[in-house]
C-alpha atoms as a PDB file:
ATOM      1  CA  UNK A   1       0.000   0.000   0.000  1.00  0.00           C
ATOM      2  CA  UNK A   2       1.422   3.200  -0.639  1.00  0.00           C
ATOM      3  CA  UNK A   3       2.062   6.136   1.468  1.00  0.00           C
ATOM      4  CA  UNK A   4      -0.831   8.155  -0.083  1.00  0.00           C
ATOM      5  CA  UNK A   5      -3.287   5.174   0.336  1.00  0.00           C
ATOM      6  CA  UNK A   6      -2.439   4.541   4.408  1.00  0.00           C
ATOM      7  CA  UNK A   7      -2.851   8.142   4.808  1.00  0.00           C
ATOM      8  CA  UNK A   8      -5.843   8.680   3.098  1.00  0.00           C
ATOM      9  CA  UNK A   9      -7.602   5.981   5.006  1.00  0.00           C
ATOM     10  CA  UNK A  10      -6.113   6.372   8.069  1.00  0.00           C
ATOM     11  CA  UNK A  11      -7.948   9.974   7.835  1.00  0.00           C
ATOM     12  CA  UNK A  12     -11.463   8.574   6.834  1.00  0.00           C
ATOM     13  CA  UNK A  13     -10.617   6.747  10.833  1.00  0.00           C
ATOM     14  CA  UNK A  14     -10.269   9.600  12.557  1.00  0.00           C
ATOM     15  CA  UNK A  15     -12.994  11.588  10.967  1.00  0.00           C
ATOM     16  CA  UNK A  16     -14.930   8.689  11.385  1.00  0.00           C
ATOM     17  CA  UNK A  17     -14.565   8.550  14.855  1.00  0.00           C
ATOM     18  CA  UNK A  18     -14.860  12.116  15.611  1.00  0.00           C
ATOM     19  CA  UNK A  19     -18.944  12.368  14.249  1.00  0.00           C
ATOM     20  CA  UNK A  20     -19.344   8.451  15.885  1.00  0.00           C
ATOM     21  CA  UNK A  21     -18.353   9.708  19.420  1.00  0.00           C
ATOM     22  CA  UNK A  22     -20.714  12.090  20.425  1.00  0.00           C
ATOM     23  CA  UNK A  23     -23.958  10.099  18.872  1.00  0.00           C
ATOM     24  CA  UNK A  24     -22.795   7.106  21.002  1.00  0.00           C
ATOM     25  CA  UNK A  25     -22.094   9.196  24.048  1.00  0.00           C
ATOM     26  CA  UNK A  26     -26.018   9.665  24.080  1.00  0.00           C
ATOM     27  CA  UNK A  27     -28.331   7.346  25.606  1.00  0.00           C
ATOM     28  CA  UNK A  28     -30.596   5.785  23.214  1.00  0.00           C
ATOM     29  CA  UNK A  29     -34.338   6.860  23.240  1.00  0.00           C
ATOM     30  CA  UNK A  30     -34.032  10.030  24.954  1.00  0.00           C
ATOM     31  CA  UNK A  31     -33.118   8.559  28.091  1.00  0.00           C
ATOM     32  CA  UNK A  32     -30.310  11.481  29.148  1.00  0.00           C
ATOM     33  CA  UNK A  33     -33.429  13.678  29.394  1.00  0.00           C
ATOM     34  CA  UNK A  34     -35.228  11.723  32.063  1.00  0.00           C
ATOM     35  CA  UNK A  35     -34.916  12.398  35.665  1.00  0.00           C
ATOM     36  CA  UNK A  36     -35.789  10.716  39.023  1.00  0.00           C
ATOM     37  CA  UNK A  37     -37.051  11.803  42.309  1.00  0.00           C
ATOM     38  CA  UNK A  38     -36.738   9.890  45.392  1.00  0.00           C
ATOM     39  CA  UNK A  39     -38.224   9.818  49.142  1.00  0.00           C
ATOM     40  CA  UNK A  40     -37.789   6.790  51.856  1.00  0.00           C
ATOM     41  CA  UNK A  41     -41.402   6.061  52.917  1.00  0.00           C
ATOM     42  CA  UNK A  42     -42.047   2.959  54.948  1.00  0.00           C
ATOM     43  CA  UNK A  43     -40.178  -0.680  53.425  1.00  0.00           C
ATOM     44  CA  UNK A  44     -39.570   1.437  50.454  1.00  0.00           C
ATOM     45  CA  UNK A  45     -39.282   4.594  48.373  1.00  0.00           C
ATOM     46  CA  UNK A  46     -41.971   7.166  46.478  1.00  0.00           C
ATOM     47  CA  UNK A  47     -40.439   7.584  43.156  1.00  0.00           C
ATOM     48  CA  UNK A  48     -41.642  10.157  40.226  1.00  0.00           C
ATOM     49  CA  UNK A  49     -40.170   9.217  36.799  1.00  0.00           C
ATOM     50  CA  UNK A  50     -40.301  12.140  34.925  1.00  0.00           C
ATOM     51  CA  UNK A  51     -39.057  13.870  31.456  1.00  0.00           C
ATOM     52  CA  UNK A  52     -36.249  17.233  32.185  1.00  0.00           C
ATOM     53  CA  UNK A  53     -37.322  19.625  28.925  1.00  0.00           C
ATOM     54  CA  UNK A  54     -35.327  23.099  28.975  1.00  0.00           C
ATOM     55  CA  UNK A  55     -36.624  26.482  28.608  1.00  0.00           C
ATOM     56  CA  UNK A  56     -34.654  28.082  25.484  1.00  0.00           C
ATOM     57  CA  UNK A  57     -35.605  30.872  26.471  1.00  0.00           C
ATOM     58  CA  UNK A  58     -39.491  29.948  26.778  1.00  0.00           C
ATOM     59  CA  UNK A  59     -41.548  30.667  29.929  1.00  0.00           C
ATOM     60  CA  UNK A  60     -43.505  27.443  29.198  1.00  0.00           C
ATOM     61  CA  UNK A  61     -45.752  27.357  32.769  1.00  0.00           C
ATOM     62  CA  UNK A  62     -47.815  31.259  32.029  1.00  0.00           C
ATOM     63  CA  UNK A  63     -48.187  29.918  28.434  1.00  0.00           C
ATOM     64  CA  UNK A  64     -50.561  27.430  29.455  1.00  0.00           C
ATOM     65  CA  UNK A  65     -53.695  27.673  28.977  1.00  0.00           C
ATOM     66  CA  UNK A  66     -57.104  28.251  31.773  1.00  0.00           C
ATOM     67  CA  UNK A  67     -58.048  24.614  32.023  1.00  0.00           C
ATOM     68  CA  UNK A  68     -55.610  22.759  30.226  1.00  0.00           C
ATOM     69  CA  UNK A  69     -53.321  19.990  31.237  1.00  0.00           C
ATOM     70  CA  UNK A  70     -49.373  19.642  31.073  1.00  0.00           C
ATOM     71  CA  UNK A  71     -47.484  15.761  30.844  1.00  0.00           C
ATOM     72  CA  UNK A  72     -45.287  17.960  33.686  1.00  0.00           C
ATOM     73  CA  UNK A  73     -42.005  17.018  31.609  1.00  0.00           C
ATOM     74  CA  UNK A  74     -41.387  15.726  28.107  1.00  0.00           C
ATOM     75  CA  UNK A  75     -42.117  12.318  26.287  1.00  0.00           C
ATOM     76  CA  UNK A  76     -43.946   9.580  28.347  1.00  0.00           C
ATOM     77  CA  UNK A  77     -46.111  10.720  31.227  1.00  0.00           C
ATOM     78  CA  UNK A  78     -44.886  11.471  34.510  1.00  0.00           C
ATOM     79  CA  UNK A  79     -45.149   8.680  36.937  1.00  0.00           C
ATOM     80  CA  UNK A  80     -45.603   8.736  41.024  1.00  0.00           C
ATOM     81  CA  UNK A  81     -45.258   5.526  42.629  1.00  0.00           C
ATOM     82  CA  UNK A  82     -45.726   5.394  46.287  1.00  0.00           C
ATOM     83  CA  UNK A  83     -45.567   2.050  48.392  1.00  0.00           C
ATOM     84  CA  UNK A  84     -47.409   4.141  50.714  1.00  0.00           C
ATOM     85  CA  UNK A  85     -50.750   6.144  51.200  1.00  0.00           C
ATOM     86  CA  UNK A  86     -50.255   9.801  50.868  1.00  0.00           C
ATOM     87  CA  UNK A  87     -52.718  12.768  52.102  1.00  0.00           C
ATOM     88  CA  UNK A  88     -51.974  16.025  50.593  1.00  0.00           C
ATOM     89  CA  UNK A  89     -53.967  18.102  52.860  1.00  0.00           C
ATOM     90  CA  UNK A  90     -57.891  16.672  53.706  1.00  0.00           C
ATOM     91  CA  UNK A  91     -57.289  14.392  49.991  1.00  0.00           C
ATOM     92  CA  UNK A  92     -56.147  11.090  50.072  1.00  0.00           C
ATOM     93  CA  UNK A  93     -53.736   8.878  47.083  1.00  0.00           C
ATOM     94  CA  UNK A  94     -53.748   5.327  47.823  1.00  0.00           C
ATOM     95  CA  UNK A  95     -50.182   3.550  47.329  1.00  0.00           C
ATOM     96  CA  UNK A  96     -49.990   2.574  44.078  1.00  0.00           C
ATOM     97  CA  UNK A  97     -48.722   4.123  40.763  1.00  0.00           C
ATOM     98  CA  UNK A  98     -50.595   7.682  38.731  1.00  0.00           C
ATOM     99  CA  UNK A  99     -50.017   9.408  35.849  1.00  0.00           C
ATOM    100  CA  UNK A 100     -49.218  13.027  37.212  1.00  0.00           C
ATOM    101  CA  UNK A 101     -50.605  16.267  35.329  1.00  0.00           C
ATOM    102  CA  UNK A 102     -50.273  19.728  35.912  1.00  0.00           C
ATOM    103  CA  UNK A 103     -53.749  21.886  35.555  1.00  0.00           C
ATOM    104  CA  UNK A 104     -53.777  25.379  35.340  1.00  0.00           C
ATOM    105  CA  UNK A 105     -57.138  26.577  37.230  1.00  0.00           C
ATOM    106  CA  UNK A 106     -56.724  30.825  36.950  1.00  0.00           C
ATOM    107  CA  UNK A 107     -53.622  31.770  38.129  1.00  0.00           C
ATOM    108  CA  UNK A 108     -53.897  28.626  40.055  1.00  0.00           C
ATOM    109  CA  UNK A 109     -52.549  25.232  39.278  1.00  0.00           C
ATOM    110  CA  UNK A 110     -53.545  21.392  40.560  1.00  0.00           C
ATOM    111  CA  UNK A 111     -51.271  18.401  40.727  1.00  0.00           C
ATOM    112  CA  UNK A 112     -53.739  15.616  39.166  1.00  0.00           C
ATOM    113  CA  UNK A 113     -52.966  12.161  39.965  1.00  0.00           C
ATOM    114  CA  UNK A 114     -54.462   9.863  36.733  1.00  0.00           C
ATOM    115  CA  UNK A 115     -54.734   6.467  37.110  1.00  0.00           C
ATOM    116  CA  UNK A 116     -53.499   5.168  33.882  1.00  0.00           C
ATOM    117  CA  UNK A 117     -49.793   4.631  33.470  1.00  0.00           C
ATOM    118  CA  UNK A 118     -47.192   4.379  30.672  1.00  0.00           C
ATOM    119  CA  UNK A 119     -49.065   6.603  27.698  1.00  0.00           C
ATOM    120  CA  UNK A 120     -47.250   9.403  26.227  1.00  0.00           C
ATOM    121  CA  UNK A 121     -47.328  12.274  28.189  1.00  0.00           C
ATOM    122  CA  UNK A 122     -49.934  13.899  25.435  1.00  0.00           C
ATOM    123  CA  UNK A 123     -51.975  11.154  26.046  1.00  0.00           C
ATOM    124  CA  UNK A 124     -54.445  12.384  29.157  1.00  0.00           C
ATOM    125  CA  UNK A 125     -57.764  10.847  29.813  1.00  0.00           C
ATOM    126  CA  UNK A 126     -60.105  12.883  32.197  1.00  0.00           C
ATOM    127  CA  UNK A 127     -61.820  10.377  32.800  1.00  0.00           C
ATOM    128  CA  UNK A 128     -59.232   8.361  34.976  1.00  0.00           C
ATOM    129  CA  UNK A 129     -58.139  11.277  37.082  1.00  0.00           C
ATOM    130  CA  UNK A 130     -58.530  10.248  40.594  1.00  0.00           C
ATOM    131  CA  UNK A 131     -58.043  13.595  42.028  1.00  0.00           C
ATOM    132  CA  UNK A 132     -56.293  16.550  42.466  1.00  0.00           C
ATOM    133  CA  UNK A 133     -54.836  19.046  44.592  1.00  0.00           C
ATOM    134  CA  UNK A 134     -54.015  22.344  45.121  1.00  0.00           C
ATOM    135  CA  UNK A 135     -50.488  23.610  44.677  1.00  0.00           C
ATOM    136  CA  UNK A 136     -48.145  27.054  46.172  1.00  0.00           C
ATOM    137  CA  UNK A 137     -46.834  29.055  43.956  1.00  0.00           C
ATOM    138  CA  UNK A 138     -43.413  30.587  44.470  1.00  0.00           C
ATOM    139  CA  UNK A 139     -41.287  33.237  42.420  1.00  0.00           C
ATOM    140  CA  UNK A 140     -37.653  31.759  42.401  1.00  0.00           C
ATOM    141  CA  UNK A 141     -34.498  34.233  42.866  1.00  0.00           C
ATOM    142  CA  UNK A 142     -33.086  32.212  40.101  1.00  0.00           C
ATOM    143  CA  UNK A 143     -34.329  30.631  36.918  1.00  0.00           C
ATOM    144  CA  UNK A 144     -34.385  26.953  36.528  1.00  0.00           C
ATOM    145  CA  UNK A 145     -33.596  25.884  32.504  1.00  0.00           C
ATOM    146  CA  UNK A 146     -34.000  22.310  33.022  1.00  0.00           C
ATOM    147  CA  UNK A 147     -37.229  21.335  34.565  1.00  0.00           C
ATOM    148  CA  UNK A 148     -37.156  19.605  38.008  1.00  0.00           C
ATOM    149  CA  UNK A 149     -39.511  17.963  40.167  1.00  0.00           C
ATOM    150  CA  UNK A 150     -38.218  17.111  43.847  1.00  0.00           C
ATOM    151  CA  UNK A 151     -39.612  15.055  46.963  1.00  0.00           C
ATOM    152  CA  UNK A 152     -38.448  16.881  49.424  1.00  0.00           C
ATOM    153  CA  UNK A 153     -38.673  15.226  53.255  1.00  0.00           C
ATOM    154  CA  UNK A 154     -40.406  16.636  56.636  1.00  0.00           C
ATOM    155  CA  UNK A 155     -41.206  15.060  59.716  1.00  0.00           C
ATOM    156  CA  UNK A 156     -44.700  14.037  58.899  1.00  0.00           C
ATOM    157  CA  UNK A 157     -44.331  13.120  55.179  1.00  0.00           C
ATOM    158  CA  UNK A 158     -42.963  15.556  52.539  1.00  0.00           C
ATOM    159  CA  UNK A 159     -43.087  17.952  49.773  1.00  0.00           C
ATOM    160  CA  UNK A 160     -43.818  17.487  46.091  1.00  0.00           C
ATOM    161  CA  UNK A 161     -41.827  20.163  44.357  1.00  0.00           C
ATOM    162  CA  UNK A 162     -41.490  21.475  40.706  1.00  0.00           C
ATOM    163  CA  UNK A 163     -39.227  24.165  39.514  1.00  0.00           C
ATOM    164  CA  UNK A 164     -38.986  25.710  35.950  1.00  0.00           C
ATOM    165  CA  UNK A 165     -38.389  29.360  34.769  1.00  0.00           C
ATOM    166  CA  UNK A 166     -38.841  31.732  37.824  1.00  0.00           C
ATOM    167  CA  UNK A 167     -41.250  29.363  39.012  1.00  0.00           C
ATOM    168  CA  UNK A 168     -41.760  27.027  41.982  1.00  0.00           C
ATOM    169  CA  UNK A 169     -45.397  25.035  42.734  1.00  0.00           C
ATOM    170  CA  UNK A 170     -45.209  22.985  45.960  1.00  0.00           C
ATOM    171  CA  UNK A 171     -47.538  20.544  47.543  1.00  0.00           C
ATOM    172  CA  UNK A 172     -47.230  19.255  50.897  1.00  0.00           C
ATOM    173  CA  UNK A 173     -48.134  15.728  51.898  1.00  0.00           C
ATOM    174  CA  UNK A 174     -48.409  13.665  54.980  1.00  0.00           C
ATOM    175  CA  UNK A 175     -47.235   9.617  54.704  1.00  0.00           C
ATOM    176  CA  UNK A 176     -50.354   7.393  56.335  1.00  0.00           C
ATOM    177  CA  UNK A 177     -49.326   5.737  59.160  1.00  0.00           C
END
């Protein structure tokens, strides 16, 4: 082979391998843009599976419409499962696993708890919502890009929290004993 030859192919390898790398660096099916939350509640853990969109400069929460409902992430629906019963103030969730869905009532908006499980998160059906409650809204000091939904701990149970844009909606819950 001749000088030319070896060099000319061993160039096709490296550029080869320099547009390979970063398309195998990604998880396949979207799965970098997932996220996990994660709260110790009797033998085991609640857990909300969840897609993490980012802003781009959007403010995606004040464009939703009075009445509508929001997959609260990206690509399949969001997904509570608690080995536990949870009250989130006088309204109970049995242990089990819900579709979760953000409704914006006003200037309001309700954490809905579904029933079905593993549609796509455009995918809601009313008519398996098993209830929903109330939840705070918070300015942040500073903008979240990538959205985030957190289970935060307290002595009697915890805190469902999502943060996105200057945005934060809380709602508290107590673990059943």
């Amino acid at each position: 082979m001749t000088l030319k030859k070896t060099l000319g192919w061993a160039c096709c390898a490296v550029l080869a391998a320099v547009l390979v790398a970063p398309a195998s660096a990604q998880p396949a099916g979207g799965a970098a843009a997932r996220g996990k939350a994660e709260m110790k509640a009797g033998s085991g853990s609640i857990t909300v599976d969840f897609g993490r969109p980012e802003l781009k400069g959007r403010d995606m929460l004040s464009q939703l419409q009075d009445g509508a409902f929001w997959r609260m992430g990206m690509n399949q629906a969001t997904v509570l499962t608690t080995p536990v019963d949870l009250t989130f103030g006088s309204t109970k969730i049995a242990k089990g696993s819900y579709s979760l869905w953000l409704k914006k009532a006003g200037e309001a908006f309700q954490l809905v708890f579904n029933s079905q499980t593993g549609q796509w998160g455009t995918q809601h059906d009313p008519s398996k919502d098993v209830s929903s409650v109330d939840m705070k809204k918070t300015p942040l000091a500073s903008p979240v890009e990538t959205f985030t939904i957190e289970l935060a701990p307290s002595a009697s149970g915890g805190s469902f929290d999502l943060s996105w844009g200057a945005t934060k909606l809380d709602a508290p819950f107590q673990i059943a004993k």
